[in-house]
C-alpha atoms as a PDB file:
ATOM      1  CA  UNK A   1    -109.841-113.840 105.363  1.00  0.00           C
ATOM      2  CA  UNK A   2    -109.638-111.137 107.975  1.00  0.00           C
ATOM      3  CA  UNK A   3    -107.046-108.204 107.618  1.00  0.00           C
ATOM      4  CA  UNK A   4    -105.799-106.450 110.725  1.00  0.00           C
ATOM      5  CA  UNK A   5    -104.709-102.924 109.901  1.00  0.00           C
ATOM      6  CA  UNK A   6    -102.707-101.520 112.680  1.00  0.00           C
ATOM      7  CA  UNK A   7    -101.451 -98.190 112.376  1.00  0.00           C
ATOM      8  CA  UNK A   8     -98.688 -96.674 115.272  1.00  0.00           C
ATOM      9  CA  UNK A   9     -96.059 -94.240 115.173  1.00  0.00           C
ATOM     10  CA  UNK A  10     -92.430 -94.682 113.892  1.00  0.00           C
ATOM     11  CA  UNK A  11     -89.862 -96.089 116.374  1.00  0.00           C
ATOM     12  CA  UNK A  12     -90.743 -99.435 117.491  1.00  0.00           C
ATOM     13  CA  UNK A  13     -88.091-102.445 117.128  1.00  0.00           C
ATOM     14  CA  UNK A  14     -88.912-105.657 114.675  1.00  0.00           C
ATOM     15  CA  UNK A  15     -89.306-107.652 117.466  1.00  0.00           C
ATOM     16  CA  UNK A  16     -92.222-105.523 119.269  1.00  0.00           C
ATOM     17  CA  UNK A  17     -93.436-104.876 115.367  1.00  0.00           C
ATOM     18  CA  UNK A  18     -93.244-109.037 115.675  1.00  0.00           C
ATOM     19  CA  UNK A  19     -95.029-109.390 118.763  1.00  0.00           C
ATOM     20  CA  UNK A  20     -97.868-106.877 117.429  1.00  0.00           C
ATOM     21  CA  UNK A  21     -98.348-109.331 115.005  1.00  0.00           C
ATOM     22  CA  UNK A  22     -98.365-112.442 116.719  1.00  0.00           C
ATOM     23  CA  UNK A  23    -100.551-110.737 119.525  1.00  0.00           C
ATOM     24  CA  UNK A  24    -103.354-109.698 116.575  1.00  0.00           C
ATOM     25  CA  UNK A  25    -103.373-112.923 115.014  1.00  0.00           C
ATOM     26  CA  UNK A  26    -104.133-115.073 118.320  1.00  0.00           C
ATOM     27  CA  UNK A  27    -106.797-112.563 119.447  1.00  0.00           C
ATOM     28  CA  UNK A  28    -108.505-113.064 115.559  1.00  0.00           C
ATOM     29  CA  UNK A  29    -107.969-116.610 116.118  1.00  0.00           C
ATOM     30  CA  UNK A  30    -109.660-116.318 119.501  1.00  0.00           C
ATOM     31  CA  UNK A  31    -112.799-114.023 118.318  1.00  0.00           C
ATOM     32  CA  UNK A  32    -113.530-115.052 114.719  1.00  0.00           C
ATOM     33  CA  UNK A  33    -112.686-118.699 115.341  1.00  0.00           C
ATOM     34  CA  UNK A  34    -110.748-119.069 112.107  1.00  0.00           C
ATOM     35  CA  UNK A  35    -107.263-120.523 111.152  1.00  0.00           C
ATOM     36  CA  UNK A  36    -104.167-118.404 111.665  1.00  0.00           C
ATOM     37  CA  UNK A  37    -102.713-118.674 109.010  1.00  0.00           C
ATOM     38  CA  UNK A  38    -105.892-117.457 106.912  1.00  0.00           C
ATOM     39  CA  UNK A  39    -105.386-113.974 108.722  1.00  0.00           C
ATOM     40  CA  UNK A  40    -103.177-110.929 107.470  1.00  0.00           C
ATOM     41  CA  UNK A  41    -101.857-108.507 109.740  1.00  0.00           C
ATOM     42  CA  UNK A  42    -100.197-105.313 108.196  1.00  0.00           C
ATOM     43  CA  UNK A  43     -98.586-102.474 110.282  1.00  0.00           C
ATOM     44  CA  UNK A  44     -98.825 -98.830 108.950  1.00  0.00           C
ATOM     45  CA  UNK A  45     -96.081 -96.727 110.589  1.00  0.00           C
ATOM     46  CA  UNK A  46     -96.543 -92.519 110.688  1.00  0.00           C
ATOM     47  CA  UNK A  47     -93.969 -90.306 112.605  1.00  0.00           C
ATOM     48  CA  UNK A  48     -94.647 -88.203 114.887  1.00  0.00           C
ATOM     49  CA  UNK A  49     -95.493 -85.495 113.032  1.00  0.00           C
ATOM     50  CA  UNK A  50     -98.393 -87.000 110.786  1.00  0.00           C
ATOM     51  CA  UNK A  51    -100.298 -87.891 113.769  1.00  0.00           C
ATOM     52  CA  UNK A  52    -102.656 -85.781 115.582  1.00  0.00           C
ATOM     53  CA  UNK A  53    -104.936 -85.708 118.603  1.00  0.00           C
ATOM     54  CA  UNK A  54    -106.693 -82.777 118.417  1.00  0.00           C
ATOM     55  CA  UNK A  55    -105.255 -79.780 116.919  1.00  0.00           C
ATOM     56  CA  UNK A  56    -101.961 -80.916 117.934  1.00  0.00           C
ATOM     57  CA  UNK A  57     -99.394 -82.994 116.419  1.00  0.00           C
ATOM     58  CA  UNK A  58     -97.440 -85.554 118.713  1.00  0.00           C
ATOM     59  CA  UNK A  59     -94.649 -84.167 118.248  1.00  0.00           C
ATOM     60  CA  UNK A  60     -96.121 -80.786 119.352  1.00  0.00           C
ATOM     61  CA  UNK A  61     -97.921 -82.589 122.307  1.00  0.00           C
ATOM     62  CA  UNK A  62     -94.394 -84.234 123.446  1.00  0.00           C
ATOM     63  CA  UNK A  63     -93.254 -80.569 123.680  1.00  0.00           C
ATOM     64  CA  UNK A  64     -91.474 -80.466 120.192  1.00  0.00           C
ATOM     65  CA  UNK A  65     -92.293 -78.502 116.936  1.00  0.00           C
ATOM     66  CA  UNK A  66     -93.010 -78.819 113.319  1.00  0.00           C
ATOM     67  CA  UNK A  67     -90.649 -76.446 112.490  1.00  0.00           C
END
């Protein structure tokens, strides 16, 4: 049974949250050649400023602060 872990920052609607889904689970069906319905997709969601690129946060990237 494959699990898709996908992990994105805070903010996105149900319905692209939906889509992610439905968009993982044909490309597993696709590549692995298995049954969708034997796959699991979960979404992890972090705001902005528990994410990092470098020694930056996103929200300091976007120009904000963690302050």
């Amino acid at each position: 049974m494959p699990i898709i872990t996908a992990r994105i920052l805070t903010g996105r609607s149900t319905e692209m949250k939906a889509d992610l889904v439905r968009e993982l689970a044909q490309a597993a069906v696709r590549a692995l050649g298995v049954r969708e319905e034997q796959i699991r997709v979960l979404i992890e969601e972090y705001p902005p400023e528990h994410w990092g690129a470098g020694s930056k946060t996103k929200t300091e990237l976007d120009g904000g602060s963690n302050k």
